[in-house]
N, C-alpha and C. Protein backbone atom coordinates (compact mmCIF):
# COMPACT_ATOMS: atom_id res chain seq x y z
N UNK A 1 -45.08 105.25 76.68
CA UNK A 1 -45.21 105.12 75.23
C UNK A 1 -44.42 103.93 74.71
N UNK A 2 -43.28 103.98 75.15
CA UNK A 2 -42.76 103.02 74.81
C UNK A 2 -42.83 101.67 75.20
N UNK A 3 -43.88 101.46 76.23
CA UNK A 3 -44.51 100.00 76.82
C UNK A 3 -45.46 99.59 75.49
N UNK A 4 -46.33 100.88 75.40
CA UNK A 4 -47.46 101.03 74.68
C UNK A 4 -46.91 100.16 72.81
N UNK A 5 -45.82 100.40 72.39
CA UNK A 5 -44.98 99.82 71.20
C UNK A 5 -44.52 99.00 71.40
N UNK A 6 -44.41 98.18 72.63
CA UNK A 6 -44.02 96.65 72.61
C UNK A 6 -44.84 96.22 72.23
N UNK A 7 -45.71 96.50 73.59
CA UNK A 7 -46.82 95.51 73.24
C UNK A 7 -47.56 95.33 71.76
N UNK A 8 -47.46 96.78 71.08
CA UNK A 8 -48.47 96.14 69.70
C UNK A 8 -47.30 95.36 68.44
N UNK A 9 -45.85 95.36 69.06
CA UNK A 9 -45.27 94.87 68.13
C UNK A 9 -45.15 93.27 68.79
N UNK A 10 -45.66 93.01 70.04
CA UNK A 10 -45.98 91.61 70.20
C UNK A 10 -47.02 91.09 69.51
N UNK A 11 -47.87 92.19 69.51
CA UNK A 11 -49.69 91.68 69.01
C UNK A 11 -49.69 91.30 67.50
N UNK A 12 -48.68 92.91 67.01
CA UNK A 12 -48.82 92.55 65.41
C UNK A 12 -48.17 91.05 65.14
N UNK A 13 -47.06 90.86 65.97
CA UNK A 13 -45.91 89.50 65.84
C UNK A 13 -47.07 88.32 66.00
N UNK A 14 -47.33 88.09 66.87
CA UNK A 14 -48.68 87.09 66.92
C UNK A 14 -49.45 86.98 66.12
N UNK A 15 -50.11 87.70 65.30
CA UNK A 15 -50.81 87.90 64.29
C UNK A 15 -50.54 87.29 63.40
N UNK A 16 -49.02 87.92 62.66
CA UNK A 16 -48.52 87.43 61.90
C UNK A 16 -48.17 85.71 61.69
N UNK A 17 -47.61 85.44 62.73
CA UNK A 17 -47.39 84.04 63.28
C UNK A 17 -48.87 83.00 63.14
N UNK A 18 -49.93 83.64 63.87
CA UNK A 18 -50.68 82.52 63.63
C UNK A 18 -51.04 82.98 62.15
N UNK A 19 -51.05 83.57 61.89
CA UNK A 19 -51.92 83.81 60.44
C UNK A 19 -51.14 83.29 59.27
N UNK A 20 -50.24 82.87 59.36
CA UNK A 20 -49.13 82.45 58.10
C UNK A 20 -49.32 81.21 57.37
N UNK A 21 -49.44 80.67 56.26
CA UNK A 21 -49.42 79.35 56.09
C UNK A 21 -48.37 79.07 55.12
N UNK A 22 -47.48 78.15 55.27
CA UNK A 22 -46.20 77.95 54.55
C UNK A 22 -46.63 77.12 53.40
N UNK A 23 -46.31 77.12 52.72
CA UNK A 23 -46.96 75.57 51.59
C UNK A 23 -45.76 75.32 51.57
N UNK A 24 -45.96 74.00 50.69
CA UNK A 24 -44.84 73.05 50.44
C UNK A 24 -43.99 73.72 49.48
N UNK A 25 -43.52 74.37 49.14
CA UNK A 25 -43.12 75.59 48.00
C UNK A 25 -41.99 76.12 48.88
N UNK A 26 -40.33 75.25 48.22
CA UNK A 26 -39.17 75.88 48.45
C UNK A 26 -39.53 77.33 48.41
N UNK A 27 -39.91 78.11 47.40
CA UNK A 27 -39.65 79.64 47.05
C UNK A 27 -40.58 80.25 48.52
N UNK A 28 -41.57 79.65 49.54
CA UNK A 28 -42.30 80.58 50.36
C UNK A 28 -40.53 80.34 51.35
N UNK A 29 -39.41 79.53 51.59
CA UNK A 29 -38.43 79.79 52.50
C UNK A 29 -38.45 80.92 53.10
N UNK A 30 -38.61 82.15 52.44
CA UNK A 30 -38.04 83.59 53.15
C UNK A 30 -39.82 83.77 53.80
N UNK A 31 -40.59 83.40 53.71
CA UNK A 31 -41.46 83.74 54.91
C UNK A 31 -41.08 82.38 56.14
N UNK A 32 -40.60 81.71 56.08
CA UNK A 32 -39.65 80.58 57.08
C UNK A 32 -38.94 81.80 58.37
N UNK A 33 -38.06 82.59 57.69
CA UNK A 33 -37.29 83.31 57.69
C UNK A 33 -38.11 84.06 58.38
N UNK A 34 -38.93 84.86 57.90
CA UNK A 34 -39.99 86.03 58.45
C UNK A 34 -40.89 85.72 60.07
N UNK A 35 -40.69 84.26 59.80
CA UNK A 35 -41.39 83.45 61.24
C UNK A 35 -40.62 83.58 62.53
N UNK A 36 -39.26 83.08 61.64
CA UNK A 36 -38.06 83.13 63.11
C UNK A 36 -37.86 84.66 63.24
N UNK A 37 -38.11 85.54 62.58
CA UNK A 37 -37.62 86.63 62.93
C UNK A 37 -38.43 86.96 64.09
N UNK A 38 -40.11 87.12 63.88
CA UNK A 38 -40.80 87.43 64.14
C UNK A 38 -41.24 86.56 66.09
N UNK A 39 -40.80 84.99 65.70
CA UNK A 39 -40.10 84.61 66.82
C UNK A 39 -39.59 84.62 67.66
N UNK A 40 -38.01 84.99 66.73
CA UNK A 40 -37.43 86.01 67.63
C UNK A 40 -37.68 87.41 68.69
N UNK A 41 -38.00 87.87 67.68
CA UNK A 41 -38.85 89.14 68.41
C UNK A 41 -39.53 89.03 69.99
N UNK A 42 -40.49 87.90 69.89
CA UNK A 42 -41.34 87.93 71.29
C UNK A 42 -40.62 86.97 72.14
N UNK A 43 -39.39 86.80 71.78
CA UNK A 43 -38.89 85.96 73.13
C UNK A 43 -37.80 87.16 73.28
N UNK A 44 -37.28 87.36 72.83
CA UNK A 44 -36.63 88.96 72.74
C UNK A 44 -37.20 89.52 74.08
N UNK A 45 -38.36 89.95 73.47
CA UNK A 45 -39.87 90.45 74.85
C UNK A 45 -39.77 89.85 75.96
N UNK A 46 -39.87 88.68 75.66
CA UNK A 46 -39.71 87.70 76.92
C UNK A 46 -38.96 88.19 77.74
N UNK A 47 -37.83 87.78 77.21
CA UNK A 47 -36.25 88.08 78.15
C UNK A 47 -36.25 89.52 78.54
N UNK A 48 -36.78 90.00 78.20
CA UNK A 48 -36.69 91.70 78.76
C UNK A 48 -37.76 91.79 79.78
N UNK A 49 -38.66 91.01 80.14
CA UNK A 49 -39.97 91.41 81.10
C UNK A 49 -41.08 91.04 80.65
N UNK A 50 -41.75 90.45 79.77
CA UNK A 50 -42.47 90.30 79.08
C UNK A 50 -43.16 89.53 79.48
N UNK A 51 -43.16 88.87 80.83
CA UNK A 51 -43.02 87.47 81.39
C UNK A 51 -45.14 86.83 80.82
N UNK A 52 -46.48 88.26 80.98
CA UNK A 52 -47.34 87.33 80.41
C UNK A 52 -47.62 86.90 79.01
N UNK A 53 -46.67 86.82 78.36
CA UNK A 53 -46.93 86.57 76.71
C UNK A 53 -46.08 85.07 76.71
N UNK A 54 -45.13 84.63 78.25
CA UNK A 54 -45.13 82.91 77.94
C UNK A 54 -45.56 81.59 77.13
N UNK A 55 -46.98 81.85 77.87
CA UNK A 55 -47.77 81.24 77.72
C UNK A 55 -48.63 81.09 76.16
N UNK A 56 -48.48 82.44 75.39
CA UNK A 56 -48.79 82.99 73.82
C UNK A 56 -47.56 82.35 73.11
N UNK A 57 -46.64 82.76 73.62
CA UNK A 57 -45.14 82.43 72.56
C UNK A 57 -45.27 80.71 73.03
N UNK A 58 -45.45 79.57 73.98
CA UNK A 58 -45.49 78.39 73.75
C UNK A 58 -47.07 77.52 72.82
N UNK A 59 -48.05 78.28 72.96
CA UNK A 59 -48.97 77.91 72.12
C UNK A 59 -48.45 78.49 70.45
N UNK A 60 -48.19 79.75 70.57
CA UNK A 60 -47.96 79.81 68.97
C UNK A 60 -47.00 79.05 68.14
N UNK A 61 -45.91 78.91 68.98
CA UNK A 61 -45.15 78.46 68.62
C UNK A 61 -45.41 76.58 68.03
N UNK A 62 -46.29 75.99 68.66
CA UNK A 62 -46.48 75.12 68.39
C UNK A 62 -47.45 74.69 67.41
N UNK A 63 -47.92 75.41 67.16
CA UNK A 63 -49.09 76.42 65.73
C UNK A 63 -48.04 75.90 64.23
N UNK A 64 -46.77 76.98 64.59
CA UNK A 64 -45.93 77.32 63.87
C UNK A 64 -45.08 75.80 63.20
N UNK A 65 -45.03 75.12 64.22
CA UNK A 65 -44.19 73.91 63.75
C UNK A 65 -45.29 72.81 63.18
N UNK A 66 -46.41 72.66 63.46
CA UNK A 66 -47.04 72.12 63.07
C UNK A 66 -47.18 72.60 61.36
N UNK A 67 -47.44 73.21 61.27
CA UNK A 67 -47.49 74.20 59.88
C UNK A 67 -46.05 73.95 59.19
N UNK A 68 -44.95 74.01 60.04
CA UNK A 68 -43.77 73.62 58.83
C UNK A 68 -43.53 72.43 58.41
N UNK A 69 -44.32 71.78 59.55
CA UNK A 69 -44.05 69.91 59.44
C UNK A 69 -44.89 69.86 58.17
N UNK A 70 -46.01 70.35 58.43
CA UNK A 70 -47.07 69.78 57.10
C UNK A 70 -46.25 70.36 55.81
N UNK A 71 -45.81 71.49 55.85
CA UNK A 71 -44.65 71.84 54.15
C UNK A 71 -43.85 71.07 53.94
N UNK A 72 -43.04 71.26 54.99
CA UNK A 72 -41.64 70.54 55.02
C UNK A 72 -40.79 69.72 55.96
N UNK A 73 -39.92 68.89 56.14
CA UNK A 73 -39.17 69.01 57.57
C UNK A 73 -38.42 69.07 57.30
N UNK A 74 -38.05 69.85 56.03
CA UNK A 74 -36.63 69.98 56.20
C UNK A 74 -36.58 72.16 56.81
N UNK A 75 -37.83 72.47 56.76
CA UNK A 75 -38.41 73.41 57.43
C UNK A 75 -38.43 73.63 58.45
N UNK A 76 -39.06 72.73 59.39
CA UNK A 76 -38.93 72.43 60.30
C UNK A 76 -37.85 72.13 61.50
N UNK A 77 -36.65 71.76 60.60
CA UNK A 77 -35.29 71.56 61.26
C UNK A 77 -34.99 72.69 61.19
N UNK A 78 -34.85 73.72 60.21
CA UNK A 78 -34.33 74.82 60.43
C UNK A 78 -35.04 75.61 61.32
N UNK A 79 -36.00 76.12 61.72
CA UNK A 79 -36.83 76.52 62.61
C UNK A 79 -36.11 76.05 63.86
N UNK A 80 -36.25 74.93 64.34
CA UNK A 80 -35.31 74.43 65.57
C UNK A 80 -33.74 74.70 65.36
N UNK A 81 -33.43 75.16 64.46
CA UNK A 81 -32.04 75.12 64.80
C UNK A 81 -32.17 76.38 64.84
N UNK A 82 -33.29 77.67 64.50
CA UNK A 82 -33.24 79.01 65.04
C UNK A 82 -33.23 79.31 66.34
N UNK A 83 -33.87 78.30 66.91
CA UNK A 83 -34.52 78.05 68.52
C UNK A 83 -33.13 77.95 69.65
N UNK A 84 -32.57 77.13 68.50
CA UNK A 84 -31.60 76.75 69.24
C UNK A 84 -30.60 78.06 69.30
N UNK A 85 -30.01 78.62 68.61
CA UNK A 85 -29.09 79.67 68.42
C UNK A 85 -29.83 81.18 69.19
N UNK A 86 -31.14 81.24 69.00
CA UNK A 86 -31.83 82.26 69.93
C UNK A 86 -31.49 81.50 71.64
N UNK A 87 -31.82 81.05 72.00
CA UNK A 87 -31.51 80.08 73.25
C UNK A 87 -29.99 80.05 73.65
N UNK A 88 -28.95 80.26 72.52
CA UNK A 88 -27.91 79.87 73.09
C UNK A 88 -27.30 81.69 73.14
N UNK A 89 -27.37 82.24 72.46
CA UNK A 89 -27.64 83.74 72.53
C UNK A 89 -28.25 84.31 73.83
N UNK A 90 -29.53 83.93 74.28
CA UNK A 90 -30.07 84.39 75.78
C UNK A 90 -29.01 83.82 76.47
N UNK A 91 -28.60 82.42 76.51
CA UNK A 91 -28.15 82.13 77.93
C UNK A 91 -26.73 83.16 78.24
N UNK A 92 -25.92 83.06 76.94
CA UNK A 92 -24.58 83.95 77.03
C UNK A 92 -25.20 84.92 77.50
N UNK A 93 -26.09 85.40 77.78
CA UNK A 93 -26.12 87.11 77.73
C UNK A 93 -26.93 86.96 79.14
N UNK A 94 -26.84 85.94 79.95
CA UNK A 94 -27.16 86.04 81.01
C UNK A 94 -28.82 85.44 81.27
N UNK A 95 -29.90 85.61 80.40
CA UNK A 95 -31.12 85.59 80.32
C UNK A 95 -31.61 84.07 79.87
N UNK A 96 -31.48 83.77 81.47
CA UNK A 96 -31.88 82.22 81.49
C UNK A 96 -33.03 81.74 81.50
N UNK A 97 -33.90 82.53 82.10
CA UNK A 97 -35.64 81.92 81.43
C UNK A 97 -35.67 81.63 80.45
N UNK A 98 -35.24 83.45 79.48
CA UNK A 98 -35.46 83.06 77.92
C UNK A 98 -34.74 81.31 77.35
N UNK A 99 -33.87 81.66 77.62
CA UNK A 99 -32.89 80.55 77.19
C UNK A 99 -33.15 79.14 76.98
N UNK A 100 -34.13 79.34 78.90
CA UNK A 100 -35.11 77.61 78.80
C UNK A 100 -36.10 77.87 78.07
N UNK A 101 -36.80 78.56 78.05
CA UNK A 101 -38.15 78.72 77.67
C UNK A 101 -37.58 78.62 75.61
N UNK A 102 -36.88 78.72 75.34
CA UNK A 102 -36.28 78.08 73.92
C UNK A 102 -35.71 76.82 73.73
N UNK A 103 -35.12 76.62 75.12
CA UNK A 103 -34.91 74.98 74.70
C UNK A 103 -36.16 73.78 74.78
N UNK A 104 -37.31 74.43 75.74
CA UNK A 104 -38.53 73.73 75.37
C UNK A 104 -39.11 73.70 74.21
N UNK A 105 -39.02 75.26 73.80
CA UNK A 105 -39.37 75.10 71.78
C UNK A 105 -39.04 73.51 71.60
N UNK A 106 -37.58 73.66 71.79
CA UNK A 106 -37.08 72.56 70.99
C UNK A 106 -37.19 71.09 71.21
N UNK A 107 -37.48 71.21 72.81
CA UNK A 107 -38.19 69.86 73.44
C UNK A 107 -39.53 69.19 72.83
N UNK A 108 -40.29 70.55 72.50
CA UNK A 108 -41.52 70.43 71.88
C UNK A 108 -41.54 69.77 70.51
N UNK A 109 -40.06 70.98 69.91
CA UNK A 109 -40.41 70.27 68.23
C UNK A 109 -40.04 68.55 68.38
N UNK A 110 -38.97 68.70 69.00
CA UNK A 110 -38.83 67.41 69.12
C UNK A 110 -39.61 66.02 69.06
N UNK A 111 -40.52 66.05 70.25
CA UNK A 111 -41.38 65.12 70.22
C UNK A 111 -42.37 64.84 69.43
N UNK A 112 -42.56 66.19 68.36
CA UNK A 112 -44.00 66.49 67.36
C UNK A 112 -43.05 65.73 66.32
N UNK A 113 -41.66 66.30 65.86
CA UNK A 113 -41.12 65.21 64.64
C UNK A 113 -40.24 64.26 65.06
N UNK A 114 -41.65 62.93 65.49
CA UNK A 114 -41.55 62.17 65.57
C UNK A 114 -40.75 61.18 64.29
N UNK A 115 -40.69 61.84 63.36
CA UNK A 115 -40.60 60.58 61.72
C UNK A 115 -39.03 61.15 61.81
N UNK A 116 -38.45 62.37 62.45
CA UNK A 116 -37.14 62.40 62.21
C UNK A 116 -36.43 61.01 62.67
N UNK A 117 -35.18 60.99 61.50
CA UNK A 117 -33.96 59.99 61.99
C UNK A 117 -33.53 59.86 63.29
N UNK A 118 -32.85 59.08 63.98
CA UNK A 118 -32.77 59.13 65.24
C UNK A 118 -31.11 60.07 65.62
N UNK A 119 -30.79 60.39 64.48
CA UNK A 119 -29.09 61.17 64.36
C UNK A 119 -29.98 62.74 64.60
N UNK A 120 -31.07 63.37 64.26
CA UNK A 120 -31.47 64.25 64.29
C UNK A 120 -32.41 64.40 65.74
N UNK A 121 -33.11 63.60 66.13
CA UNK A 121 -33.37 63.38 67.55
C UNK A 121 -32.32 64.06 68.47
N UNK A 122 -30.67 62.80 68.25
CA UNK A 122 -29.92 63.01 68.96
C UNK A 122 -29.35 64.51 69.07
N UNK A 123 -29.55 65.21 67.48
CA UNK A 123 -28.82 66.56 67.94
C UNK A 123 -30.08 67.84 68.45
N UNK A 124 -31.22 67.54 68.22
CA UNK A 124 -32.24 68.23 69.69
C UNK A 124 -31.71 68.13 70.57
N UNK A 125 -31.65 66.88 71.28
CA UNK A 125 -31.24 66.92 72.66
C UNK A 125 -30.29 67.34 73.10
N UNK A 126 -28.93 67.28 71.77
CA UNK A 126 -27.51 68.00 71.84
C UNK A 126 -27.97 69.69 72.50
N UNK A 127 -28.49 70.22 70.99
CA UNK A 127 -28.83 71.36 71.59
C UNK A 127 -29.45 72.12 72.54
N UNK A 128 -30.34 71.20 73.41
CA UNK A 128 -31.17 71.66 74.63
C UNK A 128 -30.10 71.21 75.89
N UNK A 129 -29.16 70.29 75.58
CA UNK A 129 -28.50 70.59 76.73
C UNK A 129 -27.59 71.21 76.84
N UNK A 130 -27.31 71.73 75.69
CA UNK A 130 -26.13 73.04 75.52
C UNK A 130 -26.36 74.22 76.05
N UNK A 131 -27.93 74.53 75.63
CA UNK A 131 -28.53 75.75 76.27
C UNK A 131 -28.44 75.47 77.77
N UNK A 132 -29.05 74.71 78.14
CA UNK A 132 -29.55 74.09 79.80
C UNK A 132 -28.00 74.21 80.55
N UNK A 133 -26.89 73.78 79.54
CA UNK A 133 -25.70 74.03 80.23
C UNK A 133 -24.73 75.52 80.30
N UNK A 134 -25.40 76.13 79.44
CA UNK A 134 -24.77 77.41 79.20
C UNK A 134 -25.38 78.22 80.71
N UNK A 135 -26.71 77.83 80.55
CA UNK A 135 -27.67 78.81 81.44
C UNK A 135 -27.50 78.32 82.87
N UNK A 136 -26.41 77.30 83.33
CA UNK A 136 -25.83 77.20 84.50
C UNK A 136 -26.95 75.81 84.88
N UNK A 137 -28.07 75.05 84.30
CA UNK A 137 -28.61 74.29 84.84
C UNK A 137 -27.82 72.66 84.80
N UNK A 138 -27.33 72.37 85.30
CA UNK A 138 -26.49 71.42 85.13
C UNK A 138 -27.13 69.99 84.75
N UNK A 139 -28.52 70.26 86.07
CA UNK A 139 -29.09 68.62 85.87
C UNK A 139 -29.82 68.36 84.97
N UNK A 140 -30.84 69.27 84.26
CA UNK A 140 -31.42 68.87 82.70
C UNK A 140 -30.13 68.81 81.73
N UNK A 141 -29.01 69.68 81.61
CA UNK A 141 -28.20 69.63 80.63
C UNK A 141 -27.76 68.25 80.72
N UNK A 142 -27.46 67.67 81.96
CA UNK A 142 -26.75 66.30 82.29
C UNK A 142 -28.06 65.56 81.47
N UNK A 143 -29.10 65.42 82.09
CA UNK A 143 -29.85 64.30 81.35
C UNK A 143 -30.17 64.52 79.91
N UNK A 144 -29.83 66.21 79.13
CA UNK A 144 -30.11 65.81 77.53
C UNK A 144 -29.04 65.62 77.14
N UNK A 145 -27.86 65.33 77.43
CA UNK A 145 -26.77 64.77 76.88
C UNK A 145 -27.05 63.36 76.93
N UNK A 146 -27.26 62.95 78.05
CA UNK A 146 -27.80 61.53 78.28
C UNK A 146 -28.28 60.66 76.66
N UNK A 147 -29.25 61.97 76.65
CA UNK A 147 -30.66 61.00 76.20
C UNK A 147 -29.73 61.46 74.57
N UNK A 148 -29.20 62.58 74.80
CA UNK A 148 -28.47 62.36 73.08
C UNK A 148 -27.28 61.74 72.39
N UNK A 149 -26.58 61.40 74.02
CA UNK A 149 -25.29 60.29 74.02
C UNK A 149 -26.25 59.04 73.64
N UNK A 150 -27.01 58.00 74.11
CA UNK A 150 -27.87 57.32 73.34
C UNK A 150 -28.32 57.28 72.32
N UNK A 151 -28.64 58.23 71.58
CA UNK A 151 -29.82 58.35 70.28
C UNK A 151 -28.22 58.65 69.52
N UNK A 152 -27.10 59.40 69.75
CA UNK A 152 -25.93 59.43 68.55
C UNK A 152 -25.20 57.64 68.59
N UNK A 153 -25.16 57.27 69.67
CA UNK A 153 -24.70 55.92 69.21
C UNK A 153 -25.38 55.10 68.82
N UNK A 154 -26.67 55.58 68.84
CA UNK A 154 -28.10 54.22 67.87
C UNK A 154 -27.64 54.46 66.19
N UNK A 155 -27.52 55.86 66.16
CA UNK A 155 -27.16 56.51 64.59
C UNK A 155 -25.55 56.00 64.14
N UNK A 156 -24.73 55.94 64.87
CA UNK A 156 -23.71 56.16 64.71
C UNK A 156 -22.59 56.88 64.45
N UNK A 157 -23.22 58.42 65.21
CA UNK A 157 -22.48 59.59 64.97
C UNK A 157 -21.60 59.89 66.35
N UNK A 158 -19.93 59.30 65.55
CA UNK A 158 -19.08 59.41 66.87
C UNK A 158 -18.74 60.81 67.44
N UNK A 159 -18.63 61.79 66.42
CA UNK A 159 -18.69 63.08 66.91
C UNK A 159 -19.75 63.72 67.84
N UNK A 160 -20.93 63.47 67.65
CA UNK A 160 -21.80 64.02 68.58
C UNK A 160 -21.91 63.14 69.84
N UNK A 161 -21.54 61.86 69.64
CA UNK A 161 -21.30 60.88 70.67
C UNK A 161 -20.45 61.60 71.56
N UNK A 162 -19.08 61.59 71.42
CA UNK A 162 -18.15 62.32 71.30
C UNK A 162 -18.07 63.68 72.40
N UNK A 163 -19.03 64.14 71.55
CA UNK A 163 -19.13 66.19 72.33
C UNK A 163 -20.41 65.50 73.25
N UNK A 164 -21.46 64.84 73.34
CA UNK A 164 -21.93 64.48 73.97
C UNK A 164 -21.40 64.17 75.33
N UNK A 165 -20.28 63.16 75.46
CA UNK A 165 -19.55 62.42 76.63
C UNK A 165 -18.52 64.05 77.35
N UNK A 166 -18.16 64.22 76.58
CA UNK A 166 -17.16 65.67 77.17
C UNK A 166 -18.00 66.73 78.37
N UNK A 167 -19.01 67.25 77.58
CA UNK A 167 -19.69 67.86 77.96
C UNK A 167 -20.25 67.39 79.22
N UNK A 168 -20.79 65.84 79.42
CA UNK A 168 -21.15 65.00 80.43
C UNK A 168 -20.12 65.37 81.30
N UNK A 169 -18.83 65.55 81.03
CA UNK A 169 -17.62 65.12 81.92
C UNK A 169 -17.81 66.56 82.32
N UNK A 170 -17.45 67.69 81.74
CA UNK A 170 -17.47 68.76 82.29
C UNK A 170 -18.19 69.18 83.52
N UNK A 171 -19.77 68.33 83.27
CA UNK A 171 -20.91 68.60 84.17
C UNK A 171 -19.96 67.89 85.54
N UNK A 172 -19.68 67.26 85.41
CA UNK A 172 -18.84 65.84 86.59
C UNK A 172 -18.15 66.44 87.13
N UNK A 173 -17.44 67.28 86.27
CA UNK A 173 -15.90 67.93 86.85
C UNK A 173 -15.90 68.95 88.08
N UNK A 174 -17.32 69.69 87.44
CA UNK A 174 -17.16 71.12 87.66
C UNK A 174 -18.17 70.44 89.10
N UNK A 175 -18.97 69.37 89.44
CA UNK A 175 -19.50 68.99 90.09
C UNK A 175 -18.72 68.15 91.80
N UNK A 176 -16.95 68.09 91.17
CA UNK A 176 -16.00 67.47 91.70
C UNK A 176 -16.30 66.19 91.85
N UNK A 177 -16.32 65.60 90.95
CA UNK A 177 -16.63 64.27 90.78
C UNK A 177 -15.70 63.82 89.24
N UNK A 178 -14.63 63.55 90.04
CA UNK A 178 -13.40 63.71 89.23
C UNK A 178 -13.45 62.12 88.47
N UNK A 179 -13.26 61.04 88.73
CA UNK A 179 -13.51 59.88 88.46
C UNK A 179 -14.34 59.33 87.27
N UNK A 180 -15.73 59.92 87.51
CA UNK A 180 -17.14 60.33 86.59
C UNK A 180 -15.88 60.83 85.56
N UNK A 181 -15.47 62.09 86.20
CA UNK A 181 -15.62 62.88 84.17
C UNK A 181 -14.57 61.93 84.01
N UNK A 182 -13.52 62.10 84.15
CA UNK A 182 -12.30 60.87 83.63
C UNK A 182 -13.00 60.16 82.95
N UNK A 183 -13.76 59.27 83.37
CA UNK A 183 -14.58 58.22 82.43
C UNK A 183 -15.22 58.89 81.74
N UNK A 184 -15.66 59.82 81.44
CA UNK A 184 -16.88 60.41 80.36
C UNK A 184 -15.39 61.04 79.22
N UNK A 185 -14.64 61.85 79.84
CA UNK A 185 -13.32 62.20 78.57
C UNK A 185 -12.83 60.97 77.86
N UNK A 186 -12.66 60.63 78.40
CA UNK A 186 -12.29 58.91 77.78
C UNK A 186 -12.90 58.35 76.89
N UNK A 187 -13.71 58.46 77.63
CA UNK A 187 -15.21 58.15 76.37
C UNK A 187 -14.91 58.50 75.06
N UNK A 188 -15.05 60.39 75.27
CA UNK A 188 -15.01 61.08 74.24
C UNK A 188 -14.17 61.14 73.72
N UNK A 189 -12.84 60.65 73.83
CA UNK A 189 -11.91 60.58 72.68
C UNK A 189 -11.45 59.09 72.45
N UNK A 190 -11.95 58.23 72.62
CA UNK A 190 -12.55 57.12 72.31
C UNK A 190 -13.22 56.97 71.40
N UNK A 191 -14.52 57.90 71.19
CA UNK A 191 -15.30 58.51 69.81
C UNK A 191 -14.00 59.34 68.89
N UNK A 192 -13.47 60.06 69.61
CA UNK A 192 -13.21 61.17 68.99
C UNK A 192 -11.61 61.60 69.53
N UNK A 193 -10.58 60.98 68.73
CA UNK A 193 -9.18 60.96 69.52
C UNK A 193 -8.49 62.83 69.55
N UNK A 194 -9.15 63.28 68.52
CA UNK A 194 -8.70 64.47 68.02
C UNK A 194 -9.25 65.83 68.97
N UNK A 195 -9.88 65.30 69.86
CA UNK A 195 -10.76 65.69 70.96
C UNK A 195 -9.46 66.38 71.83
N UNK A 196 -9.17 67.80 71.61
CA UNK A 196 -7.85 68.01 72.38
C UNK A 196 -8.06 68.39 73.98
N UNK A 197 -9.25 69.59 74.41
CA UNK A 197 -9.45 69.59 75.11
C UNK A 197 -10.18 68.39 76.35
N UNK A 198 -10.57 67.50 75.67
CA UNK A 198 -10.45 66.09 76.22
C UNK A 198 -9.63 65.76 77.09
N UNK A 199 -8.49 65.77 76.38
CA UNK A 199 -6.94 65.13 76.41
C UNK A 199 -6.74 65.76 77.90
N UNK A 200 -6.93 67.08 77.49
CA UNK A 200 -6.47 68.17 78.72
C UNK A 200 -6.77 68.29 80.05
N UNK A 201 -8.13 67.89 79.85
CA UNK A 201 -8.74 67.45 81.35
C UNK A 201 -7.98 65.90 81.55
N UNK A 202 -7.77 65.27 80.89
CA UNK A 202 -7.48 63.78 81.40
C UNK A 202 -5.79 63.98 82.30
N UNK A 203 -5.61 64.91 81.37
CA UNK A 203 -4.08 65.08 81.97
C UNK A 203 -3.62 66.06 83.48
N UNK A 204 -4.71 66.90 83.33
CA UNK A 204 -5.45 67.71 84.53
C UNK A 204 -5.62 66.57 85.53
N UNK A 205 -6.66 65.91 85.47
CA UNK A 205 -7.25 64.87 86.78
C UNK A 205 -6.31 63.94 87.23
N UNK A 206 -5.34 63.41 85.79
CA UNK A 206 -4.51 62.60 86.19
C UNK A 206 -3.08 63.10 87.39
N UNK A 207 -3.01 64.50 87.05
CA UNK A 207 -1.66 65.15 87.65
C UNK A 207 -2.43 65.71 88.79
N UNK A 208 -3.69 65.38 89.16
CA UNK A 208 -3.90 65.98 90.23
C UNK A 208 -4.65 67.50 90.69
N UNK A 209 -4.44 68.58 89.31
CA UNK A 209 -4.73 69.68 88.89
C UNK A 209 -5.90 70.38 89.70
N UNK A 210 -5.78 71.02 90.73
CA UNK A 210 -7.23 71.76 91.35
C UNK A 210 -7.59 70.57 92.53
N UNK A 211 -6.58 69.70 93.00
CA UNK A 211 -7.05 69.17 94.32
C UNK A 211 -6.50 70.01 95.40
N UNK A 212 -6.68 69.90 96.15
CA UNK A 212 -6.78 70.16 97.62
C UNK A 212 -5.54 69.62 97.82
């Protein structure tokens, strides 16, 4: 019975999702709201077993953003930044499919809002490699820091520059490739002097800390 009530609260969720149309009308926001919930919901599913409705939750989903782009983008950002916080939520909790399978959401919105600034580019990629790094994948997290350490210094945002390079270093560290992160902390408080845990690893690698 209780298989039997997922599933129609996936079906009704789908429903709902494709059937929605946002207009350009601040006041429809709380059906915005009603989307990510409802969002939420079937990746929810996902992460629990849900595994053939994948393939439903990446087509709808792309339904969905298309539809906020045409209202709004400032709609649209928020939507991805739901993606993102659902994603970073799975990975803590262990549930790393889900986790990727949300940071592609965001890979996706990404490339569709195309007209975004390139400071907003850069923090997609922030956030997909946060997930990618939470969820233990090191080498996509390494390359969307990459690609968002680039796109924050086209913008000129030293902070995300900044948490960008750290994070790089961490990947380095934890990889024993001590040298690498040194240069990537450096970096980052270079952007960002106030960067304490920075500091900490530099002073770590420098004293030797965890060698052999």
């Amino acid at each position: 019975m209780a298989a039997e009530e997922d599933t129609r609260l996936i079906e009704s969720s789908l429903e709902r999702l494709v059937a929605v149309k946002i207009s350009s009308s601040y006041s429809q926001l709380p059906r915005l709201i009603q989307i990510v919930t409802d969002m939420g919901i079937l990746l929810c599913q996902y992460a629990l077993g849900k595994k053939p409705y994948r393939r439903k939750i990446l087509r709808t989903s792309g339904r969905i953003l298309n539809e906020t782009v045409n209202a709004s983008v400032e709609k649209a950002e928020k939507l991805m930044s739901s993606y993102a916080q659902i994603g970073l939520g799975f990975a803590a909790a262990g549930r790393t499919e889900a986790a990727l399978l949300a940071a592609r959401l965001i890979e996706e919105g990404r490339e569709t809002l195309e007209s975004t600034s390139p400071d907003r580019k850069a923090l997609y990629s922030y956030w997909i490699g946060s997930i990618a790094k939470k969820a233990g994948r090191a080498g996509p997290a390494f390359e969307a820091f990459t690609r968002a350490s680039g796109l924050a210094a086209e913008s000129g945002d030293e902070v995300l520059y900044g948490n960008c390079q750290f994070h790089m270093g961490e990947i380095r560290l934890t990889q024993g490739k001590r040298d690498e992160a040194r240069a990537f902390f450096k970096s980052c408080r270079a952007a960002n002097p106030d960067h304490g845990k920075a500091g900490e690893y530099l002073r770590e690698i420098s004293e030797g800390v965890g060698d052999a």
